[in-house]
N, C-alpha and C. Protein backbone atom coordinates (compact mmCIF):
# COMPACT_ATOMS: atom_id res chain seq x y z
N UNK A 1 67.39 -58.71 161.02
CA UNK A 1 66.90 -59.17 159.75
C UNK A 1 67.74 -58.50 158.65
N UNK A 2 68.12 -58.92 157.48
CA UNK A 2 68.86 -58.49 156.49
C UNK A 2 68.17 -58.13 155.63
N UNK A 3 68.96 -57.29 154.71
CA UNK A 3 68.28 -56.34 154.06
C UNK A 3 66.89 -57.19 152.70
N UNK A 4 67.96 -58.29 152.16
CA UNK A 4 66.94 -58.94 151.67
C UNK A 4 65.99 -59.27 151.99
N UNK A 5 66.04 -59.73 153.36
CA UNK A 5 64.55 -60.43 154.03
C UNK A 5 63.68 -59.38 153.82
N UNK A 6 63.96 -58.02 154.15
CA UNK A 6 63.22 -57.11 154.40
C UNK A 6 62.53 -56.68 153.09
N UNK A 7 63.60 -56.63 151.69
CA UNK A 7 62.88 -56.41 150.99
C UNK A 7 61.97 -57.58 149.98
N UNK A 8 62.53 -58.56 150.76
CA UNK A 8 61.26 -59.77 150.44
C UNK A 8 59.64 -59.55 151.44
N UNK A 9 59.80 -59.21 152.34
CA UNK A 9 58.79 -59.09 153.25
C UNK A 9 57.95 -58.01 152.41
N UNK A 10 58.67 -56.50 152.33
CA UNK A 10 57.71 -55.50 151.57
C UNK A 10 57.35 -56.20 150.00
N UNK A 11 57.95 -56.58 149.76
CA UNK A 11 57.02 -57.58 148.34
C UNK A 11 56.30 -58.45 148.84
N UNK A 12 56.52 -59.25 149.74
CA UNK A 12 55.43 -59.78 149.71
C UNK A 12 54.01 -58.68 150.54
N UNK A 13 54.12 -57.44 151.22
CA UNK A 13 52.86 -56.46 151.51
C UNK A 13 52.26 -56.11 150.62
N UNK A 14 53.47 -55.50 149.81
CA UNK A 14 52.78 -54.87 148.71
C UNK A 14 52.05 -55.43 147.88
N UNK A 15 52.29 -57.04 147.54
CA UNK A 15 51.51 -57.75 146.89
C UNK A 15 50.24 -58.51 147.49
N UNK A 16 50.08 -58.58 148.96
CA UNK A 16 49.10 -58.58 149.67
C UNK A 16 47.78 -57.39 149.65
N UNK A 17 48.76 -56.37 149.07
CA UNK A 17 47.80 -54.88 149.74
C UNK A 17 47.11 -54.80 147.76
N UNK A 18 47.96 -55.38 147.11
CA UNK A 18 47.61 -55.43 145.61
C UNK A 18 46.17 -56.42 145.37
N UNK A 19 46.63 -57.16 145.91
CA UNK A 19 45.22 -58.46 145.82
C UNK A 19 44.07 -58.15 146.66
N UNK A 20 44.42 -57.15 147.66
CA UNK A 20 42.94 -56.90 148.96
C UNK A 20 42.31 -55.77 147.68
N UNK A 21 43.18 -54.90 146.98
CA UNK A 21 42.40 -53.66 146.39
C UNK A 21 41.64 -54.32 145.12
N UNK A 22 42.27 -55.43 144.51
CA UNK A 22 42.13 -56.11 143.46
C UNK A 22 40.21 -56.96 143.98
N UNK A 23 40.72 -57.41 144.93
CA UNK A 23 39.32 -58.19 145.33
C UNK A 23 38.45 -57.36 145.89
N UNK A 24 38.67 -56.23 146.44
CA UNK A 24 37.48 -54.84 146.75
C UNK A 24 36.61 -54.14 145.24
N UNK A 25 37.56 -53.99 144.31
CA UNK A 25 37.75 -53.98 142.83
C UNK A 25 36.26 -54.69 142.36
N UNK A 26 36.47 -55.78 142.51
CA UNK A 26 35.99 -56.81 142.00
C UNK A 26 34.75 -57.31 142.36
N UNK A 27 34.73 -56.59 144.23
CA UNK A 27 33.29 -57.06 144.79
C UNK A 27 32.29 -55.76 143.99
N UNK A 28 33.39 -54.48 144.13
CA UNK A 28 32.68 -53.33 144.02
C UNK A 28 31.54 -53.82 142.47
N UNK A 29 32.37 -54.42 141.31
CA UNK A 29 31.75 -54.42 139.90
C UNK A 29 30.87 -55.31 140.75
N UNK A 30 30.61 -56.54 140.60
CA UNK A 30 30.05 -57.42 140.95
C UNK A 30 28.41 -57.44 141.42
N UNK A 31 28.90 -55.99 142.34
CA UNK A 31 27.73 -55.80 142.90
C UNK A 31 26.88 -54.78 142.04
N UNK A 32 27.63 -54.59 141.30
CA UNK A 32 27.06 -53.09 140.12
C UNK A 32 26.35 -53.78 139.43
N UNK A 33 26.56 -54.84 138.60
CA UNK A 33 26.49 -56.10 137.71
C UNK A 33 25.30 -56.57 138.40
N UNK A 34 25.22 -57.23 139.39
CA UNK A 34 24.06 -57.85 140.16
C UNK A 34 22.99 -56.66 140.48
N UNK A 35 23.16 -55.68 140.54
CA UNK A 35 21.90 -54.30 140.83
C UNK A 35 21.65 -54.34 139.66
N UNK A 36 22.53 -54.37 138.48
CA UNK A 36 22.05 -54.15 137.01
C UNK A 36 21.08 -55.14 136.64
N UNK A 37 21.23 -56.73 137.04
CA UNK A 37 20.78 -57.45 136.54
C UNK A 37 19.19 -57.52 137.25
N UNK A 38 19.02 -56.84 138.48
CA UNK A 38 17.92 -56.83 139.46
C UNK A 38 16.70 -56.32 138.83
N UNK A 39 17.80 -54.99 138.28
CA UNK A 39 16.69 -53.84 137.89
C UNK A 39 16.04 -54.06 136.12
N UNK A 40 16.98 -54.82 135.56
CA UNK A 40 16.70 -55.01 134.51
C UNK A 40 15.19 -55.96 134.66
N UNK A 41 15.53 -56.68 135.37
CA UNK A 41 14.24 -58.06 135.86
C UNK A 41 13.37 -57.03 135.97
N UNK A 42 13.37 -56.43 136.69
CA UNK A 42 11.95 -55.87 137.46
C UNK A 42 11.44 -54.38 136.08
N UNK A 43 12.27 -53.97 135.28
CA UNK A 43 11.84 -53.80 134.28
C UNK A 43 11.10 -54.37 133.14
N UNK A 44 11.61 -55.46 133.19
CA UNK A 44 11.29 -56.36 132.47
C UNK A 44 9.70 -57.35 132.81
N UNK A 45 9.73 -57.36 134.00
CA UNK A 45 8.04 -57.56 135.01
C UNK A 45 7.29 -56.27 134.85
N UNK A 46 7.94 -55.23 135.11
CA UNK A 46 7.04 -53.82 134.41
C UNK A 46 6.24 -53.77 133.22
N UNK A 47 7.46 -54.75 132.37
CA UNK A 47 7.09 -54.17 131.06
C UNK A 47 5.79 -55.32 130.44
N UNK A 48 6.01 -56.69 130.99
CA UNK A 48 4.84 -57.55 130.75
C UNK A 48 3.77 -57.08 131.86
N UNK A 49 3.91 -56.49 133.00
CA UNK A 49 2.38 -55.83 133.26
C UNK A 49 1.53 -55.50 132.39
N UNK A 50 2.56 -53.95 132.25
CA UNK A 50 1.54 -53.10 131.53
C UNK A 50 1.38 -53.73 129.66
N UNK A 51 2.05 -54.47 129.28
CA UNK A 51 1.84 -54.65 127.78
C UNK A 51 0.22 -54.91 127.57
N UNK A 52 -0.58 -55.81 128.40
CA UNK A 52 -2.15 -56.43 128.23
C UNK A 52 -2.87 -54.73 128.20
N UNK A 53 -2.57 -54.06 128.51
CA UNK A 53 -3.06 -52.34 129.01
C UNK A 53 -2.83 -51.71 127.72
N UNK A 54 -1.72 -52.02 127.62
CA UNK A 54 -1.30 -51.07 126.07
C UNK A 54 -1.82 -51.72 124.90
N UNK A 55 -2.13 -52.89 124.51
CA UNK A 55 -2.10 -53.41 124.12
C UNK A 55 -3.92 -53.43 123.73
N UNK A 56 -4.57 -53.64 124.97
CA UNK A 56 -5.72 -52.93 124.60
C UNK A 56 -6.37 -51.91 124.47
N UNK A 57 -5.53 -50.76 124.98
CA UNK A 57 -5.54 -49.38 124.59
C UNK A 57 -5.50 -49.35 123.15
N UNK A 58 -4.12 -49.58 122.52
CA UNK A 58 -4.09 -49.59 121.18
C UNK A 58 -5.00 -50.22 119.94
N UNK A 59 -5.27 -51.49 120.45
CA UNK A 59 -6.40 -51.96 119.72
C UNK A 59 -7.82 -51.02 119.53
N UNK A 60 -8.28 -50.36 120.55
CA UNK A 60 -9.21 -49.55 121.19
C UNK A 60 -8.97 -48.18 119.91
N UNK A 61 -7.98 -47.67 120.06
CA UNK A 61 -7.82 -46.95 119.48
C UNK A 61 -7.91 -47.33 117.46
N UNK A 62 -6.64 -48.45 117.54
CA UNK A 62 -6.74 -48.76 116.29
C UNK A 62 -7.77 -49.29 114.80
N UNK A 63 -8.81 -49.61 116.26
CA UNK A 63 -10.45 -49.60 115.50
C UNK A 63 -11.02 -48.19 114.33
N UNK A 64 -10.82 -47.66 115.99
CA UNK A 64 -10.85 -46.26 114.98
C UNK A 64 -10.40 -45.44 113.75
N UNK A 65 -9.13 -46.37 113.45
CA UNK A 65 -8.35 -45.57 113.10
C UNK A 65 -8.74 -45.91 111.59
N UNK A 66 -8.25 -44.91 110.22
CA UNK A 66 -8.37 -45.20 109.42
C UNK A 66 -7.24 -45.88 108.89
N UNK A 67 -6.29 -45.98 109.33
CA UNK A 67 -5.00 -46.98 109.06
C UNK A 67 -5.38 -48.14 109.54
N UNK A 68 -5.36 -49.23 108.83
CA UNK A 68 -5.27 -50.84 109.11
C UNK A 68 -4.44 -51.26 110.75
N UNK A 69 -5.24 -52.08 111.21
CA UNK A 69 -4.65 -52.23 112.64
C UNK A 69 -3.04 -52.18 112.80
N UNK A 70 -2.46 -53.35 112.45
CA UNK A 70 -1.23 -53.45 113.20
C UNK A 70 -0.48 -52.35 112.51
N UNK A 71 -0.09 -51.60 111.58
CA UNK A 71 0.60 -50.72 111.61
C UNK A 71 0.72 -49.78 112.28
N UNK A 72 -0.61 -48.92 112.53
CA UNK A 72 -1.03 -48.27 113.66
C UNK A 72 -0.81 -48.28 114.87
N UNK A 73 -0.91 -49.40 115.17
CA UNK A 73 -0.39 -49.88 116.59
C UNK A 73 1.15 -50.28 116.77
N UNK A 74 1.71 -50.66 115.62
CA UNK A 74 3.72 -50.52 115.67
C UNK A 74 3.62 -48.84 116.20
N UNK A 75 2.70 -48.38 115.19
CA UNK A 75 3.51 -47.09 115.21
C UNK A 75 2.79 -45.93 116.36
N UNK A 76 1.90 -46.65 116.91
CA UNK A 76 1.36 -46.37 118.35
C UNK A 76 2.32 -46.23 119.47
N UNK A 77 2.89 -47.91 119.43
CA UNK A 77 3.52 -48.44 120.11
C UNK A 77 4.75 -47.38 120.49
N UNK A 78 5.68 -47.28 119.28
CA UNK A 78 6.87 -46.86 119.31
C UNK A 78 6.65 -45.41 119.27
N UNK A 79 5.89 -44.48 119.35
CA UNK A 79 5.40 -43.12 119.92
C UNK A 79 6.12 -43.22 120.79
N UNK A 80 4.73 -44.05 121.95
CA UNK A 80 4.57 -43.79 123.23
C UNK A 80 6.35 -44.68 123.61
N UNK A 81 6.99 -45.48 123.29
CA UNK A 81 8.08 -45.62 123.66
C UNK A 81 9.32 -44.74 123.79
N UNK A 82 9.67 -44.02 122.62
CA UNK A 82 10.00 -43.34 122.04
C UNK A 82 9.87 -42.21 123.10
N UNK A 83 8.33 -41.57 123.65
CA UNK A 83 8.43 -40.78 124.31
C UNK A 83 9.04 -40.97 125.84
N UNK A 84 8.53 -42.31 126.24
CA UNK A 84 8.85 -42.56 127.82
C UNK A 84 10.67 -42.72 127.43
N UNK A 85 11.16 -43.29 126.71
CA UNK A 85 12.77 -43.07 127.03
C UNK A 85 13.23 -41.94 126.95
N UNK A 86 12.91 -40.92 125.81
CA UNK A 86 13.11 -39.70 126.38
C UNK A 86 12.76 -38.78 127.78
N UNK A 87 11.67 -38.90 128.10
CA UNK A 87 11.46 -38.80 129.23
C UNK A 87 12.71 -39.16 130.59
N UNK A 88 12.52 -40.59 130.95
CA UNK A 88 13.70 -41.17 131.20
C UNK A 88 14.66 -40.69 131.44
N UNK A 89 15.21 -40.58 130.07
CA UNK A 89 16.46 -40.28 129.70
C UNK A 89 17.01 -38.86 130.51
N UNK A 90 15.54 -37.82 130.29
CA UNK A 90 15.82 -36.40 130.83
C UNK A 90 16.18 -36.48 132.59
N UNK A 91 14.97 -37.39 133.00
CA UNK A 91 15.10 -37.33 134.47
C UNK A 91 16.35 -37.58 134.97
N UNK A 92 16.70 -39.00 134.53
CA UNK A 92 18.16 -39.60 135.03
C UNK A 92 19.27 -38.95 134.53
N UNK A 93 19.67 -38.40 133.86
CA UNK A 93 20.34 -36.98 133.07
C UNK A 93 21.26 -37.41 134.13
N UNK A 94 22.37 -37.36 134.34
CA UNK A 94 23.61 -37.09 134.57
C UNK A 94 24.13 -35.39 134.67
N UNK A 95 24.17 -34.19 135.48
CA UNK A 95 24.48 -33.24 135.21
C UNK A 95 25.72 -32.77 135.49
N UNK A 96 26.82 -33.52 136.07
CA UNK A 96 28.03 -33.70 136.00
C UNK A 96 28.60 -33.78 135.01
N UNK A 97 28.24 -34.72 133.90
CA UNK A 97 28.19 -35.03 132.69
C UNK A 97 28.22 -34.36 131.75
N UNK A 98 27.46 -33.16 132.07
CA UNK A 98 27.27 -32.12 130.79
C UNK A 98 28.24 -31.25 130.81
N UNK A 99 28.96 -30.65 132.24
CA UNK A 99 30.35 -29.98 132.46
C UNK A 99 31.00 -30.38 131.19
């Protein structure tokens, strides 16, 4: 075989071995993307569970309250939100990250 052939052959590997890493690449996001989109759903089914719960919690509360309902309850609301993402936020913490 001559030298060209040969270095036509390694171009064409190398560009074989380029497209296998390229499409491993690609499954890898893909599948990141599709877990993302899973978990978002099922957050999102979480979050219309519990809203009828909170929702009459807050009312419950907002009777009481001497502030007029719905403000009370925005600002009920976004407490208790407010607190669970922090929360959250602490657990899933990244501690690699903080290096």
């Amino acid at each position: 075989m001559s030298e060209k052939e040969e270095l036509k052959k390694s171009r064409a590997q190398r560009a074989k071995e380029k497209a296998k890493a390229q499409a491993k690449r690609f499954k890898k996001e893909l599948k990141k993307a599709m877990s993302t989109a899973i978990l978002a759903a099922f957050g999102f089914l979480i979050a219309l569970v519990w809203k009828d719960v909170i929702t009459d919690f807050v009312n419950k509360i907002s009777e009481q309250s001497p502030i007029s309902g719905k403000l009370f309850s925005a600002l009920l609301v976004t407490l208790i939100c407010v607190l669970g993402v922090m929360i959250i936020t602490k657990l899933t913490e990244d501690k690699e990250a903080k290096k």
